[in-house]
C-alpha atoms as a PDB file:
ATOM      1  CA  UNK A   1     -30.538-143.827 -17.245  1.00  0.00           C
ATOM      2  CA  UNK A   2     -29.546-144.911 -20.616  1.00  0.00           C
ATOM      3  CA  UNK A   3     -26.127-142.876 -21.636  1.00  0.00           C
ATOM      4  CA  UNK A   4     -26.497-143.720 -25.189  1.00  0.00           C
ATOM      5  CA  UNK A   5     -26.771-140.449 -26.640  1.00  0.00           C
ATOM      6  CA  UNK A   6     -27.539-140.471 -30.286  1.00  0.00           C
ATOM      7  CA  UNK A   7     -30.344-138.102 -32.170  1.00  0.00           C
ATOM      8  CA  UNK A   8     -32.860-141.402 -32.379  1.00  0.00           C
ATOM      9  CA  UNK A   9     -32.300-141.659 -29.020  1.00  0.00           C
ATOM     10  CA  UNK A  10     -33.659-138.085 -28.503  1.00  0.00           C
ATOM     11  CA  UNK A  11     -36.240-138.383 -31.138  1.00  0.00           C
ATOM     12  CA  UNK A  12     -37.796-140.964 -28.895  1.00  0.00           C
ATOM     13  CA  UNK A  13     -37.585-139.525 -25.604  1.00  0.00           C
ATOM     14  CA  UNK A  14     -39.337-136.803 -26.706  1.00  0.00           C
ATOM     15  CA  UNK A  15     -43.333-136.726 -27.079  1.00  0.00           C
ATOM     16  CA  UNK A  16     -44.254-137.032 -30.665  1.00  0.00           C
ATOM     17  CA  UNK A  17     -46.395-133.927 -31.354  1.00  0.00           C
ATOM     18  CA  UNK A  18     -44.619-131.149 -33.188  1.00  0.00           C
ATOM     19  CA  UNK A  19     -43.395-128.160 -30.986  1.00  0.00           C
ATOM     20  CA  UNK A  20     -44.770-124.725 -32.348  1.00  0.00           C
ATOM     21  CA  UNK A  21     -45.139-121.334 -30.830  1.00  0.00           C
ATOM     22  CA  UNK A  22     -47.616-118.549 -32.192  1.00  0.00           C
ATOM     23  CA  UNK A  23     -45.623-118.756 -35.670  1.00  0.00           C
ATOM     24  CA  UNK A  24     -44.449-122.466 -35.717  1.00  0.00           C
ATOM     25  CA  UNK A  25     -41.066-121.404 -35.799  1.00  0.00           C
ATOM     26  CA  UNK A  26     -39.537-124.664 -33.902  1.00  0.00           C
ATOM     27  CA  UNK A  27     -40.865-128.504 -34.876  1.00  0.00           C
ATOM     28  CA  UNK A  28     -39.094-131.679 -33.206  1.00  0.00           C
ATOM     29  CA  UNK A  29     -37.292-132.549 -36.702  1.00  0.00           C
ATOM     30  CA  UNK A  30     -35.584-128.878 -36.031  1.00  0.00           C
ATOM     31  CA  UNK A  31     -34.844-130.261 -32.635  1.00  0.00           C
ATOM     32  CA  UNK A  32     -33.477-133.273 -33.671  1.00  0.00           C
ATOM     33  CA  UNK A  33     -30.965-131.411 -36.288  1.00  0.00           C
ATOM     34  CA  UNK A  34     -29.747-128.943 -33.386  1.00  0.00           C
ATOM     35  CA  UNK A  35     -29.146-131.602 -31.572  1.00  0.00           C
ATOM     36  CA  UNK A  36     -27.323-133.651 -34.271  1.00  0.00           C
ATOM     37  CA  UNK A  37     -24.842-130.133 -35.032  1.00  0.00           C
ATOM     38  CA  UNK A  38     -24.379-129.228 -31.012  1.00  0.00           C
ATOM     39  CA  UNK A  39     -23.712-132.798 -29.096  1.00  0.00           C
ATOM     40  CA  UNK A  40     -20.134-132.554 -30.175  1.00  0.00           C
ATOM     41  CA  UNK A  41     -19.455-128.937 -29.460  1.00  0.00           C
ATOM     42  CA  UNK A  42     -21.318-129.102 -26.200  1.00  0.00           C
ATOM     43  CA  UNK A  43     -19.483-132.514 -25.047  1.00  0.00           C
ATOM     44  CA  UNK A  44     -16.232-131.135 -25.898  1.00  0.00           C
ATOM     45  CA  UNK A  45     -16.965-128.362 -23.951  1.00  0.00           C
ATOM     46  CA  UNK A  46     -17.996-130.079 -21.034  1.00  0.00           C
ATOM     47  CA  UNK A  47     -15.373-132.561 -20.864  1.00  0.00           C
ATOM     48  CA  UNK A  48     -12.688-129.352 -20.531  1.00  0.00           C
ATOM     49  CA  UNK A  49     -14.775-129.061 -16.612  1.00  0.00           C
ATOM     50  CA  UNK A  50     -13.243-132.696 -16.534  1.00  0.00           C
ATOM     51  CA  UNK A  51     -16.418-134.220 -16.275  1.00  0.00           C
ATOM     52  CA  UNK A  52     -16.244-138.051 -17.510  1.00  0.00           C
ATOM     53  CA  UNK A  53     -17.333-138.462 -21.207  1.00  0.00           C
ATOM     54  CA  UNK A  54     -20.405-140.685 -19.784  1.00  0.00           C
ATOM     55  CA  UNK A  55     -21.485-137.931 -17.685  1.00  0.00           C
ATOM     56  CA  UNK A  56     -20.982-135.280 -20.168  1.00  0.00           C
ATOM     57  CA  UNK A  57     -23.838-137.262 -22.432  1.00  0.00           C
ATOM     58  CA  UNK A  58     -26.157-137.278 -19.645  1.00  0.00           C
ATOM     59  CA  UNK A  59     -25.540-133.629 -19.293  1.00  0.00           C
ATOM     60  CA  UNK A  60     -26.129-133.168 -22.678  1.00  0.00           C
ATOM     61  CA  UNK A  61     -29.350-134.900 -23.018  1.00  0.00           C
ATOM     62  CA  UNK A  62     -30.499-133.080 -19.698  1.00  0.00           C
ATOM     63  CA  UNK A  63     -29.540-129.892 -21.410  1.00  0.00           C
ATOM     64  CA  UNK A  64     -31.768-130.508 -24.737  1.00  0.00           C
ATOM     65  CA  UNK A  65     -34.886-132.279 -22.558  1.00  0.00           C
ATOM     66  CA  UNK A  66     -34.929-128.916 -20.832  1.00  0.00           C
ATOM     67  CA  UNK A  67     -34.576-126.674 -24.185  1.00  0.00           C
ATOM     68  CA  UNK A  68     -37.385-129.067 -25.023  1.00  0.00           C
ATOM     69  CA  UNK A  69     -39.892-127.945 -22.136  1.00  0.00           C
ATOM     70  CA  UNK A  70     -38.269-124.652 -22.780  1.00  0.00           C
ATOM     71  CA  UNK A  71     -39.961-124.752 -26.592  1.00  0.00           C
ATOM     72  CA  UNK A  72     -43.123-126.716 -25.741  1.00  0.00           C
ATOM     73  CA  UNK A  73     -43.936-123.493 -22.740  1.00  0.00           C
ATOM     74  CA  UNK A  74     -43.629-121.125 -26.022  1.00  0.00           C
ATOM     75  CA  UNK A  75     -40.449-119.224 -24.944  1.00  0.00           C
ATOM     76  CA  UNK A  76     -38.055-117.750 -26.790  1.00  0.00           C
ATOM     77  CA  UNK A  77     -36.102-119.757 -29.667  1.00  0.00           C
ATOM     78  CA  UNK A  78     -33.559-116.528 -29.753  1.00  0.00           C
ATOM     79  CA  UNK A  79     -29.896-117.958 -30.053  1.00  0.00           C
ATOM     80  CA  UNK A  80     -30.733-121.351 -29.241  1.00  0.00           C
ATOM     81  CA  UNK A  81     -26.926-122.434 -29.641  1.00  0.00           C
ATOM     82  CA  UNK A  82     -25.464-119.940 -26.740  1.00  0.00           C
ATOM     83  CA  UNK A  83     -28.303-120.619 -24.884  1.00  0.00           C
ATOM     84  CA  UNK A  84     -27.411-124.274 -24.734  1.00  0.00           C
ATOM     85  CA  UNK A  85     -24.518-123.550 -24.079  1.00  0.00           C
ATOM     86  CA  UNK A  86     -25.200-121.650 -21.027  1.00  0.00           C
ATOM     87  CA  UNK A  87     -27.624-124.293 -19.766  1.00  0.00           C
ATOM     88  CA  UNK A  88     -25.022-127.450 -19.951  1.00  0.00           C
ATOM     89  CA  UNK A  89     -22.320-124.586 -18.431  1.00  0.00           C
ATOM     90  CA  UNK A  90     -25.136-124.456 -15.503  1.00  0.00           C
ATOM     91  CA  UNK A  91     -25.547-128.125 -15.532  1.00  0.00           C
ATOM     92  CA  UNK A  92     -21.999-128.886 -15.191  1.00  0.00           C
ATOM     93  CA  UNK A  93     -21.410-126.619 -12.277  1.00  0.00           C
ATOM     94  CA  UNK A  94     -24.147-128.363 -10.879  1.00  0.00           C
ATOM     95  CA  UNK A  95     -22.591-132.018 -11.495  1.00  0.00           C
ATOM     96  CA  UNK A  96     -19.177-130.903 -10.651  1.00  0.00           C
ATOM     97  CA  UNK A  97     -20.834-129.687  -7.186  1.00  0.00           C
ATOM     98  CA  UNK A  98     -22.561-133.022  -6.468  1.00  0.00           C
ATOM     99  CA  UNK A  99     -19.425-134.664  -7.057  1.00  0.00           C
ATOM    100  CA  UNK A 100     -16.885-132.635  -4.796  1.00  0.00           C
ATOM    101  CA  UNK A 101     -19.380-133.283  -1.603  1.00  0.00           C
ATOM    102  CA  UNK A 102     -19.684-137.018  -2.545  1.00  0.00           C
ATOM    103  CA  UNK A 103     -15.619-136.549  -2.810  1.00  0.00           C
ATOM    104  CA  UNK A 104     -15.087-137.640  -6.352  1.00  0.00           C
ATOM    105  CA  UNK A 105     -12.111-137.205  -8.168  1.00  0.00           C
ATOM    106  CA  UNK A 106     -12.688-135.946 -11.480  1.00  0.00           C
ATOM    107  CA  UNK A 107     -10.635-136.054 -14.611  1.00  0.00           C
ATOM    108  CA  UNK A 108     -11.073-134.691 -18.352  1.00  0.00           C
ATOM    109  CA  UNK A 109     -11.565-137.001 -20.652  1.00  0.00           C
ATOM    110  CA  UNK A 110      -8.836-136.427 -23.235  1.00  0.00           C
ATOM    111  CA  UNK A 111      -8.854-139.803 -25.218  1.00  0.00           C
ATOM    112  CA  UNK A 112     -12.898-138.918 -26.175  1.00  0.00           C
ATOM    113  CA  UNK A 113     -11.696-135.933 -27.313  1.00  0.00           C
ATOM    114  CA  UNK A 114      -8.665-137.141 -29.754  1.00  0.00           C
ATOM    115  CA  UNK A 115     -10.463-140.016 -30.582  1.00  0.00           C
ATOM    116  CA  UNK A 116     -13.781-137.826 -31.910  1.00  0.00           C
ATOM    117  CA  UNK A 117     -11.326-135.861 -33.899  1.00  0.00           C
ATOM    118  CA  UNK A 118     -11.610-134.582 -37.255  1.00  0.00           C
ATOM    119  CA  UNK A 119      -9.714-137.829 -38.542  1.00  0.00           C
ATOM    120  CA  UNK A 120      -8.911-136.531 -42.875  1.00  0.00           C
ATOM    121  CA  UNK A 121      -5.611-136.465 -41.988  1.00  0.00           C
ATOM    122  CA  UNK A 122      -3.032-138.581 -43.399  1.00  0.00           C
ATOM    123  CA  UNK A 123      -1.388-141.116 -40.171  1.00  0.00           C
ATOM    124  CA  UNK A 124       2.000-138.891 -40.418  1.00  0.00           C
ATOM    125  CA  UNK A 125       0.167-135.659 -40.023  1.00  0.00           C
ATOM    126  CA  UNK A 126      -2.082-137.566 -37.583  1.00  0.00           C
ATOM    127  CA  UNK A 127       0.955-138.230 -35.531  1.00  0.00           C
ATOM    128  CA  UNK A 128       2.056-134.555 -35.584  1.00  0.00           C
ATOM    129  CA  UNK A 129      -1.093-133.445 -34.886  1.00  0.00           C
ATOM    130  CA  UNK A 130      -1.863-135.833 -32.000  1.00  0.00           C
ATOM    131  CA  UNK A 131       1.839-134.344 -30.469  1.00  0.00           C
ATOM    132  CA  UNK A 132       0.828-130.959 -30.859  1.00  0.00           C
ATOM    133  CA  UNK A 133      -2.514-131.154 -29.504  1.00  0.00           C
ATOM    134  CA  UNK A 134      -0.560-133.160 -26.397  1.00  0.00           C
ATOM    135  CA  UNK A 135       1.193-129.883 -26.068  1.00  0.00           C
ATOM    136  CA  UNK A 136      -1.552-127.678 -25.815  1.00  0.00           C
ATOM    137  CA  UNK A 137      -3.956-129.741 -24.244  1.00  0.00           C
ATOM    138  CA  UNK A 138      -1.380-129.143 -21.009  1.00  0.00           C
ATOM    139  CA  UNK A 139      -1.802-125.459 -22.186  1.00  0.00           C
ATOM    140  CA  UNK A 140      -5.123-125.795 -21.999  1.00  0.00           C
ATOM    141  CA  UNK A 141      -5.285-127.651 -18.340  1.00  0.00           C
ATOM    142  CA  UNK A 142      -3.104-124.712 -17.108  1.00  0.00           C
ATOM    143  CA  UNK A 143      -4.999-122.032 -17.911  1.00  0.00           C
ATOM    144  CA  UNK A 144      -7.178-120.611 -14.956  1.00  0.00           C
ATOM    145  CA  UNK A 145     -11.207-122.121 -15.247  1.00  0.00           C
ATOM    146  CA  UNK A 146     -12.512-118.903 -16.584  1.00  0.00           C
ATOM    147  CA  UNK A 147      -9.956-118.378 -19.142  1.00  0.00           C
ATOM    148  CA  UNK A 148     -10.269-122.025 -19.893  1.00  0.00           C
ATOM    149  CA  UNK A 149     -13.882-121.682 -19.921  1.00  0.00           C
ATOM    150  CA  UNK A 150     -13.626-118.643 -22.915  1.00  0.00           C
ATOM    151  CA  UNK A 151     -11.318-120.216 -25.187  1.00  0.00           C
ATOM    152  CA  UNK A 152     -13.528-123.547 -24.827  1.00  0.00           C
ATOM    153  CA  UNK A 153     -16.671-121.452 -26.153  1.00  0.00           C
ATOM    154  CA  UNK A 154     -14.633-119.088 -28.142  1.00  0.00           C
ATOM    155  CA  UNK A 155     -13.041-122.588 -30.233  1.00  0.00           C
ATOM    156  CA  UNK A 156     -17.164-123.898 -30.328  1.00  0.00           C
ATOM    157  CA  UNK A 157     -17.745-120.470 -32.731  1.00  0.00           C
ATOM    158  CA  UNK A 158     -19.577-118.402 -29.933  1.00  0.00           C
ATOM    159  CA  UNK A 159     -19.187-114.752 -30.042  1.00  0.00           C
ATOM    160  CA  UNK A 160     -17.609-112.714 -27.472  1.00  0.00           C
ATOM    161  CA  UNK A 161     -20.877-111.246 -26.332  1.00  0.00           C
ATOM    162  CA  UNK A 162     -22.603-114.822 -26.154  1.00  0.00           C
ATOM    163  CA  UNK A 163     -19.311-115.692 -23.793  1.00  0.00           C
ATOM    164  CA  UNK A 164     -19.582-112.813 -22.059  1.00  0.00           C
ATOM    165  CA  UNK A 165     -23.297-113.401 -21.458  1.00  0.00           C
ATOM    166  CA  UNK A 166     -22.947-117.363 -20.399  1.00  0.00           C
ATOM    167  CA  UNK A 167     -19.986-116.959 -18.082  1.00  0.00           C
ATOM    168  CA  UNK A 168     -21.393-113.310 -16.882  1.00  0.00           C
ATOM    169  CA  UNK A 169     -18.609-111.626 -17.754  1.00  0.00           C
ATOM    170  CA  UNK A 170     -18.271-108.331 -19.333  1.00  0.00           C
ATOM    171  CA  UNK A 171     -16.894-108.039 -22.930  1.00  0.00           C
ATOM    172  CA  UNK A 172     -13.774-106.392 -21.969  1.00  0.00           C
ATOM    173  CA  UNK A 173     -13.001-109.672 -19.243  1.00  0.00           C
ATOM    174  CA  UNK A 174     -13.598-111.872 -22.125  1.00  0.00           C
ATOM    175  CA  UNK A 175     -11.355-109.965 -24.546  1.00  0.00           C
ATOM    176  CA  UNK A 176      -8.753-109.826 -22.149  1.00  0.00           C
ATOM    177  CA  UNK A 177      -9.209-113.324 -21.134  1.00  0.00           C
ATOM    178  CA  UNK A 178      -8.838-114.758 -24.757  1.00  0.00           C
ATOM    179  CA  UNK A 179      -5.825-112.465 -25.841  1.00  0.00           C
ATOM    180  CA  UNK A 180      -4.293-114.034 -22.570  1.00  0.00           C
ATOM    181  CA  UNK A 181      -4.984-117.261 -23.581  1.00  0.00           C
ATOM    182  CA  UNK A 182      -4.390-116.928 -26.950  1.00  0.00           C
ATOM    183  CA  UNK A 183      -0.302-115.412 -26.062  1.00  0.00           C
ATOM    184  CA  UNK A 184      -0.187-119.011 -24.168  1.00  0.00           C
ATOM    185  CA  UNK A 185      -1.248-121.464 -27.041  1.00  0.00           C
ATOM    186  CA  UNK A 186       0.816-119.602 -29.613  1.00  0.00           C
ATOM    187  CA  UNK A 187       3.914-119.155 -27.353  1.00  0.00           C
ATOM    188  CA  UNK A 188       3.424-123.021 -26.963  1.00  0.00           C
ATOM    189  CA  UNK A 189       3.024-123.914 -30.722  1.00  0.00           C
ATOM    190  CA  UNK A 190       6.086-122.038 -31.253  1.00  0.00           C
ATOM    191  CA  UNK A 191       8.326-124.499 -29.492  1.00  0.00           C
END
């Protein structure tokens, strides 16, 4: 399978006839822009599982061929962001399963991440920056996976509820979770 993951790459996997339901609310262009705004968010999230950057894509494209079927059967088009969400957190689990019984030693992939950075920052601040986010990157690998796992969706702009829903938790778990997790990273940036 190609790993290239880019929008045209999407575009052209998918069938060309427009996706509509009974009010033509969704159309593959509208496809094509969710995936353009999620990739990032979803591949950053992934890659805190420690799945390979490589892997993560394939998830990724997996994730939106299945939100495509998901569209072209009619269903829903409610909250399409924490929905994919919850299907590449499925997905993952699901690759992360596969590769403990083949005995595979996973790792995150850190460098993606810095180097798909928000980059407007002058090289001394990038320096800083790239220190500090050292710092609580180890924070981050600390934390226990479901605490990891709510900070990760809370930092892609999902709502407590939406977290709640994708990890099943309830609201309060996530709440307490975050605060947690929260204490941690600022007790870190503090030093």
């Amino acid at each position: 399978m190609n790993t290239s993951l880019n929008a045209s790459a999407l575009a052209e996997a998918l069938p060309s006839c427009a996706l509509t339901s009974e009010r033509e609310v969704f159309r593959e262009d509208e496809l094509v822009s969710l995936f353009q705004g999620l990739r990032r968010p979803l591949l950053r999230y992934l890659l805190t599982f420690g799945i390979a950057a490589h892997d993560g894509e394939e998830i990724v494209q997996d994730a939106f061929m299945v939100l495509f079927e998901h569209l072209k059967a009619g269903k829903s088009d409610a909250n399409l962001p924490g929905w994919m969400f919850r299907v590449c957190h499925n997905l993952s689990l699901k690759h992360i399963g596969r590769a403990h019984k083949r005995h595979e030693v996973v790792y995150a992939d850190f460098d993606w991440m810095v180097q798909h950075a928000d980059s407007a920052l002058n090289p001394e601040q990038q320096l800083a920056e790239t220190q500090r986010r050292a710092k609580l990157q180890a924070v981050l690998r600390a934390l226990p996976e479901q605490d990891r796992c709510c900070i990760c969706l809370r930092a892609e702009g999902l709502r407590y509820r939406e977290i709640a829903q994708i990890l099943d938790m309830s609201l309060g778990a996530v709440s307490m979770s975050l605060a947690r997790s929260l204490a941690r990273f600022e007790r870190a940036d503090q030093e």
